[in-house]
Protein backbone atom coordinates (compact mmCIF):
# COMPACT_ATOMS: atom_id res chain seq x y z
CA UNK A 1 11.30 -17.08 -61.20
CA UNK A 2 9.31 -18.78 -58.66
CA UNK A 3 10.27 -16.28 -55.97
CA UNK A 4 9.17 -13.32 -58.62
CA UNK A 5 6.18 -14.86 -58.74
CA UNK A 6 5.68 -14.72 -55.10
CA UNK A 7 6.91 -11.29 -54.32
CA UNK A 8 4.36 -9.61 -57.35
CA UNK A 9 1.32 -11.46 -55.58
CA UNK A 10 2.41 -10.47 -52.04
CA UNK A 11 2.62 -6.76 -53.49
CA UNK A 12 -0.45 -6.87 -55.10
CA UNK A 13 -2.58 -8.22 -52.38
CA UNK A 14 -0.72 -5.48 -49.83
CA UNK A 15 -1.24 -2.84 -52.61
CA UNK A 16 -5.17 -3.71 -52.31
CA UNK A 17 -5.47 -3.90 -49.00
CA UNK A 18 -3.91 -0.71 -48.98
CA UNK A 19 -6.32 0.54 -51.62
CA UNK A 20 -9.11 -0.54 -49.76
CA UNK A 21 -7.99 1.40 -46.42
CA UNK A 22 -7.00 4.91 -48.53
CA UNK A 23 -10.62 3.88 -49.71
CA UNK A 24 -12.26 3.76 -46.66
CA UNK A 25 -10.43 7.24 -45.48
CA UNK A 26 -11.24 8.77 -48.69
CA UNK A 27 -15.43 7.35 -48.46
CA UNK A 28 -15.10 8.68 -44.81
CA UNK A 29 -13.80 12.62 -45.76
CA UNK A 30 -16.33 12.34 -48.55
CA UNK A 31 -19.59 11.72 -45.94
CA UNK A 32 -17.92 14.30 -43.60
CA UNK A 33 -17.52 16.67 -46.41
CA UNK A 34 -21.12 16.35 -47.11
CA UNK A 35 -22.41 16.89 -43.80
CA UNK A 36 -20.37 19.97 -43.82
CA UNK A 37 -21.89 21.21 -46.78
CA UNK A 38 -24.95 21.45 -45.72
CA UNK A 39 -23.59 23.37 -42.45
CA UNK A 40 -21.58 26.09 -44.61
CA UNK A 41 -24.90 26.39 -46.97
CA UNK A 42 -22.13 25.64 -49.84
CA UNK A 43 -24.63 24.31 -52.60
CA UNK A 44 -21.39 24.16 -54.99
CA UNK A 45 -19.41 22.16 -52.68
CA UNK A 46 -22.29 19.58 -51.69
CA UNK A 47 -22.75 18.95 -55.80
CA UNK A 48 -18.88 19.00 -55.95
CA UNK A 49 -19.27 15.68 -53.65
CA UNK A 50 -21.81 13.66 -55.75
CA UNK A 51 -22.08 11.73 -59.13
CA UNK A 52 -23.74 11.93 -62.30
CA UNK A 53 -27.11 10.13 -62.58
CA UNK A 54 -27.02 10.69 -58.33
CA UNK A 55 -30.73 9.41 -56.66
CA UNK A 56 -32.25 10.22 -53.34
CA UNK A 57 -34.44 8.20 -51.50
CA UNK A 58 -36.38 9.23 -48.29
CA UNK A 59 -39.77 8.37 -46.43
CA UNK A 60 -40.76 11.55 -48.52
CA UNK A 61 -38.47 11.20 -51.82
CA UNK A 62 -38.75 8.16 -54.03
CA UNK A 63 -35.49 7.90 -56.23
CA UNK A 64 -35.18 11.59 -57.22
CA UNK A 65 -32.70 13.40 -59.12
CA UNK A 66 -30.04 15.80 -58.71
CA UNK A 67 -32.57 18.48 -59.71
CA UNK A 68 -35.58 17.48 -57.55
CA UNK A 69 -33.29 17.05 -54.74
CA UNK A 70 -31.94 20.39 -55.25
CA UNK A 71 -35.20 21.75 -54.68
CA UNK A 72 -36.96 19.82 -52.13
CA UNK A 73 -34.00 19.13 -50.00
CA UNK A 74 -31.62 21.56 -49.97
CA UNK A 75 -33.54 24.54 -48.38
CA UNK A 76 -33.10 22.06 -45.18
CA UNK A 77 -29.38 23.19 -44.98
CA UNK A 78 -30.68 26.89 -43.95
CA UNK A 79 -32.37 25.55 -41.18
CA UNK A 80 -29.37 23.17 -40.14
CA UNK A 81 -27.01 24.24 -37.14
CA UNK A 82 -24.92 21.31 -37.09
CA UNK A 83 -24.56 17.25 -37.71
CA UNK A 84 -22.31 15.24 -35.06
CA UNK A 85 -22.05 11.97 -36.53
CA UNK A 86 -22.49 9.15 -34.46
CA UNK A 87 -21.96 5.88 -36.02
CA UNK A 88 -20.06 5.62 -39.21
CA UNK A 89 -19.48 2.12 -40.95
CA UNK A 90 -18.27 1.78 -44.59
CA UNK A 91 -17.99 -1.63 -46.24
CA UNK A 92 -16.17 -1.61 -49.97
CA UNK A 93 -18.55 0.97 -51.68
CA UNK A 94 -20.99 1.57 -49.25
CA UNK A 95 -21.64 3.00 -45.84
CA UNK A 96 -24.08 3.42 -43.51
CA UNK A 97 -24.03 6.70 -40.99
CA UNK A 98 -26.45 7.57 -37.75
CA UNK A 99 -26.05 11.38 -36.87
CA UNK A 100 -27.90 14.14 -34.60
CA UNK A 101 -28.63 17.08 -36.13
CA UNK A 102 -29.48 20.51 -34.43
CA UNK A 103 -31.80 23.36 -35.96
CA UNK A 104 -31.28 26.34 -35.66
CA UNK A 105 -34.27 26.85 -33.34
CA UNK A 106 -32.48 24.21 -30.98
CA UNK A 107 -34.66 21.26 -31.95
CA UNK A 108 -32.81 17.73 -32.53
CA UNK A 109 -33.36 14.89 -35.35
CA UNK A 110 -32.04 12.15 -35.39
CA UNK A 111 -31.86 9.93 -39.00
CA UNK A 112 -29.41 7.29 -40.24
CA UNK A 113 -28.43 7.05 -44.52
CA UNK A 114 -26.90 4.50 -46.23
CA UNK A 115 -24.42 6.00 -49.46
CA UNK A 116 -23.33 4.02 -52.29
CA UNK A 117 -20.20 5.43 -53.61
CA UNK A 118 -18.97 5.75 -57.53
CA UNK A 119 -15.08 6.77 -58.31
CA UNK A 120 -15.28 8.63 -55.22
CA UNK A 121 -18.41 9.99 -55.21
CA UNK A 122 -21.65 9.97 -53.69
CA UNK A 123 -23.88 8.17 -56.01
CA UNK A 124 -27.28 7.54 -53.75
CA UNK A 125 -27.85 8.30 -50.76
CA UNK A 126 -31.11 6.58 -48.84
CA UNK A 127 -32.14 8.47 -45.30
CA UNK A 128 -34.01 6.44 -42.98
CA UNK A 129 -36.12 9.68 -40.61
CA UNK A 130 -35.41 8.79 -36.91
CA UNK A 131 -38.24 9.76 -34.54
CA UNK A 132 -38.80 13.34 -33.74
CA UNK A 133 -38.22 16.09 -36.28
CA UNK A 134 -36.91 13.44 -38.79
CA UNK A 135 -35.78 16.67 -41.11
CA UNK A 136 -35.24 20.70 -40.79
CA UNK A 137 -38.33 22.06 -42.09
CA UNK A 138 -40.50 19.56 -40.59
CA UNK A 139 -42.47 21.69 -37.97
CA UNK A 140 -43.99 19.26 -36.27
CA UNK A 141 -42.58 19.34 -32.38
């Protein structure tokens, strides 16, 4: 009995480690998914990615909705090139990403977001503008 007992905790605490890696791949295709999104111009697959009651926050964007986003935000993905990510650090149900972006005019930005996650979707996302550009349609040089 005693050795039952042991063997069901050992599997459960190797069964949530394990959850929390397949978690941590899973958070980590989901940012890169997004970032792709807006690369393709596939509206349907960027809203595929995030949850109900969703909120983004920027220097210019205080807490908006899916719809507000939609409209003030996502006309930046026609002016987006590409995204190479360059730090990426998740912790349980949130994660932090720096990135360079390219227009397609050849200018760079520069910005780093922090995502909270919900059953494996994006449910805020907060970008912090790095200096130049700081977003597509921005036309300050």
């Amino acid at each position: 009995m005693k050795n039952s007992i042991l063997l069901a905790l050992s599997l459960l605490l190797l069964n949530s480690g394990c959850t929390r890696r397949c978690n941590r791949s899973a958070d980590q295709q989901l940012i890169k998914a997004y970032y792709a999104a807006y690369e393709k111009k596939d509206w349907n697959g960027l809203n595929s990615l995030l949850a109900a009651g969703f909120k983004f926050t920027s220097p210019n964007d205080d807490h908006i909705d899916l719809k507000t986003y939609k409209e003030r935000c996502w006309p930046n993905a026609y002016n987006i090139k590409r995204f190479e990510i360059d730090k990426l650090m998740i912790d349980g149900d949130q994660a932090f990403v720096t990135y360079n972006g390219w227009t397609n005019d050849g200018r760079v930005f520069r910005n780093t977001e922090y995502f909270k996650f919900t059953a494996g979707k994006i449910k805020e996302n907060v970008c912090f503008f790095g200096p130049g550009v700081s977003y597509p349609n921005n036309k300050k040089k």
